[in-house]
C-alpha atoms as a PDB file:
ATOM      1  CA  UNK A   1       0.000   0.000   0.000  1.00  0.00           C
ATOM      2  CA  UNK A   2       1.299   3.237  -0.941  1.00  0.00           C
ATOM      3  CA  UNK A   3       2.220   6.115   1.781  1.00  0.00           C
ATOM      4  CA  UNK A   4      -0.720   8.293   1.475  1.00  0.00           C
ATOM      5  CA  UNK A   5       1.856  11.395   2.621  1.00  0.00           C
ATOM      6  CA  UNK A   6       3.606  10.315  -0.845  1.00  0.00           C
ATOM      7  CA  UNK A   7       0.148  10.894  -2.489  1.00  0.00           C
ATOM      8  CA  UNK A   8      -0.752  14.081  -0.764  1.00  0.00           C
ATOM      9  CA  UNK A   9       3.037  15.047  -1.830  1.00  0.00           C
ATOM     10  CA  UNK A  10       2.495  14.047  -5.220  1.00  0.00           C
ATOM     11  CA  UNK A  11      -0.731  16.043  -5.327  1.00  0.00           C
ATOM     12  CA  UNK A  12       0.473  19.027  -4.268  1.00  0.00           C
ATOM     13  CA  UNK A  13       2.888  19.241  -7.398  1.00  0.00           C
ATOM     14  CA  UNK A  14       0.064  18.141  -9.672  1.00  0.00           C
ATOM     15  CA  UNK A  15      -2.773  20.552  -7.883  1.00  0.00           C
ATOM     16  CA  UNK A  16      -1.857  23.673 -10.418  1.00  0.00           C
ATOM     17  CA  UNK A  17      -2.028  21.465 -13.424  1.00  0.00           C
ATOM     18  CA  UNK A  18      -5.781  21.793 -13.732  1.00  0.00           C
ATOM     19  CA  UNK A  19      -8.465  21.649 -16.843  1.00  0.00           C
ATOM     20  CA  UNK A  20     -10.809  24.614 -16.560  1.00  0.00           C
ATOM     21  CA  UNK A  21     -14.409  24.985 -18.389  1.00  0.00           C
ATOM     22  CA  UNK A  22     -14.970  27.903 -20.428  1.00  0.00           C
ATOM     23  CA  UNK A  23     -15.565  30.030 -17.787  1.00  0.00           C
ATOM     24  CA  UNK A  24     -12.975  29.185 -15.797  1.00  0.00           C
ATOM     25  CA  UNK A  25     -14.628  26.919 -13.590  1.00  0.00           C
ATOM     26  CA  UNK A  26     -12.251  23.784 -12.764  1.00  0.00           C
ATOM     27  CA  UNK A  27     -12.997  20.628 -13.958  1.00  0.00           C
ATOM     28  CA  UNK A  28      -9.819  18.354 -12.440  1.00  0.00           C
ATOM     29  CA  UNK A  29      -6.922  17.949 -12.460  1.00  0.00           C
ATOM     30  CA  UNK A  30      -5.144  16.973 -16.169  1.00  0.00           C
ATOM     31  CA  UNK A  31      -4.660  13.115 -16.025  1.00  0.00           C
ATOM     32  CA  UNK A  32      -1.167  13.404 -17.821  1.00  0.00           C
ATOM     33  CA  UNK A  33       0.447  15.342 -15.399  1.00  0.00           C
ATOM     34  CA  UNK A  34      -0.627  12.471 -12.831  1.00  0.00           C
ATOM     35  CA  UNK A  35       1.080  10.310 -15.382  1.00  0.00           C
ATOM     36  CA  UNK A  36       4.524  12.282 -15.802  1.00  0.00           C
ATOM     37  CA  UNK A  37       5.052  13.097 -11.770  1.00  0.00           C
ATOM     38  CA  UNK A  38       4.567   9.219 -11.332  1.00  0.00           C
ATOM     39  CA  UNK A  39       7.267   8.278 -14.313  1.00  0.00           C
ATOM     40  CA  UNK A  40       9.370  10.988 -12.918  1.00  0.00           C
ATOM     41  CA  UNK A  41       9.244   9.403  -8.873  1.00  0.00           C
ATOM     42  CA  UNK A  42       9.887   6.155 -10.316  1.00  0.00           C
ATOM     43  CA  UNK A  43       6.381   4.354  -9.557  1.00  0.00           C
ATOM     44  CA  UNK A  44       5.872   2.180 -12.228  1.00  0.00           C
ATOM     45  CA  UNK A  45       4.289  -1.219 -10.890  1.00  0.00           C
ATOM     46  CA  UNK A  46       0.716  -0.544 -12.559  1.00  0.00           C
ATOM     47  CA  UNK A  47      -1.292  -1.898  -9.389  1.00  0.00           C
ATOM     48  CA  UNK A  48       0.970   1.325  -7.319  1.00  0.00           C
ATOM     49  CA  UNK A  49       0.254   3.308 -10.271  1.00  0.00           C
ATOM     50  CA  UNK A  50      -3.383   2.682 -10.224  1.00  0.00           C
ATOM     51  CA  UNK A  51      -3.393   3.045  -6.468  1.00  0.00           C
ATOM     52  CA  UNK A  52      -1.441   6.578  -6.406  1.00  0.00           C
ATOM     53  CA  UNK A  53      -3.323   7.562  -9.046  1.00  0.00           C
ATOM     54  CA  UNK A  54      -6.911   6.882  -7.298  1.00  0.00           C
ATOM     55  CA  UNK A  55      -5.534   8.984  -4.150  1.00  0.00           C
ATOM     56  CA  UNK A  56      -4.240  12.050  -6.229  1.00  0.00           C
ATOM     57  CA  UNK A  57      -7.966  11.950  -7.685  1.00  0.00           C
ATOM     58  CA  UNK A  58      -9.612  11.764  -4.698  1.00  0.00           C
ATOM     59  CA  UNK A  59      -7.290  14.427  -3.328  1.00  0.00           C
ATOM     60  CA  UNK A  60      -8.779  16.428  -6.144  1.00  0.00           C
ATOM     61  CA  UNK A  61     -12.362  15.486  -5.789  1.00  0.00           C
ATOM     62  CA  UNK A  62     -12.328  17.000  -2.376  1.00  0.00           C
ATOM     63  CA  UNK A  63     -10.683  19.981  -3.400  1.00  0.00           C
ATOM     64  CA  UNK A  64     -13.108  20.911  -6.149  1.00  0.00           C
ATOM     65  CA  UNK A  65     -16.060  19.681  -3.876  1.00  0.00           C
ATOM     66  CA  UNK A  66     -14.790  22.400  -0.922  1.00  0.00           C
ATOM     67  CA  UNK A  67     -14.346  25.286  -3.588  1.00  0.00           C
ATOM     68  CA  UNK A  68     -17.749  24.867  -5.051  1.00  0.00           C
ATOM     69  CA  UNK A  69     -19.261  24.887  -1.341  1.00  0.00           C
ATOM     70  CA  UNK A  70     -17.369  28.068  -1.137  1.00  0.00           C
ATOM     71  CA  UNK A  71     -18.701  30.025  -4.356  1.00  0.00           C
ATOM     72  CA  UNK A  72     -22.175  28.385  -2.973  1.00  0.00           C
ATOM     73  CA  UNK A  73     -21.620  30.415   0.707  1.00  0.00           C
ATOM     74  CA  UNK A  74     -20.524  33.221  -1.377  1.00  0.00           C
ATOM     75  CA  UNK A  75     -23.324  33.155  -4.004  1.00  0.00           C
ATOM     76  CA  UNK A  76     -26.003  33.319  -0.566  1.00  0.00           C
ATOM     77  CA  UNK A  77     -24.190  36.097   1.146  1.00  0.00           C
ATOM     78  CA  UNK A  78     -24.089  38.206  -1.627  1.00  0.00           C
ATOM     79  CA  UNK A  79     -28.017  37.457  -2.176  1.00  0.00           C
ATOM     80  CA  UNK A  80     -28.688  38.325   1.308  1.00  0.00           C
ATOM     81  CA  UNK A  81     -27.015  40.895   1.245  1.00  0.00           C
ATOM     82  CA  UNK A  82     -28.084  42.625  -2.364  1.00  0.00           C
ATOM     83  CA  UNK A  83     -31.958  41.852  -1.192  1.00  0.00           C
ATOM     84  CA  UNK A  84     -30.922  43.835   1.951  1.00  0.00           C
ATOM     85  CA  UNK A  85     -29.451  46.903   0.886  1.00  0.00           C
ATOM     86  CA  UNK A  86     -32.766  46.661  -1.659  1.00  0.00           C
ATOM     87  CA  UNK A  87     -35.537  46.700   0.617  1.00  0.00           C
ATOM     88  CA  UNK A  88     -32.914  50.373   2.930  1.00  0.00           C
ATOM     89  CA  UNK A  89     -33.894  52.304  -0.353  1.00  0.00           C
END
């Protein structure tokens, strides 16, 4: 079983290497930079491949799941707060 500190490691050099919508929304990160940080640590046993790979995704999938509770928070604030400052004038 692979060192999940490795995997958070290995995600963290990965994390800036992301594909973004057309409005800049993030979709994930880009699979082939998952590929070239493994060839370039030397993990090439597919099953450890497959297994650091499934980590740095879920990594990600948190990630992106925390930011888009964030721009949700955001989004209601801003509501609150626009239907406030409505109804003062």
């Amino acid at each position: 079983m692979i060192n999940n500190h490795l995997a958070w490691e290995l995600f963290q050099k990965v994390s800036g290497q992301m594909i973004v919508a057309g409005m800049g929304e993030p979709l994930g990160i880009n699979f082939l930079a998952i590929d070239f940080i493994l060839d370039i640590y030397g993990i090439l046993k597919r099953d450890k491949r497959r297994e650091m790979f499934d980590k740095i995704i879920l990594f990600d999938s948190i990630r992106l799941r925390k930011r888009s509770e964030q721009i949700s928070s955001q989004r209601e604030r801003d509501k609150i707060k626009n239907q406030t400052s409505s109804k003062r004038n």
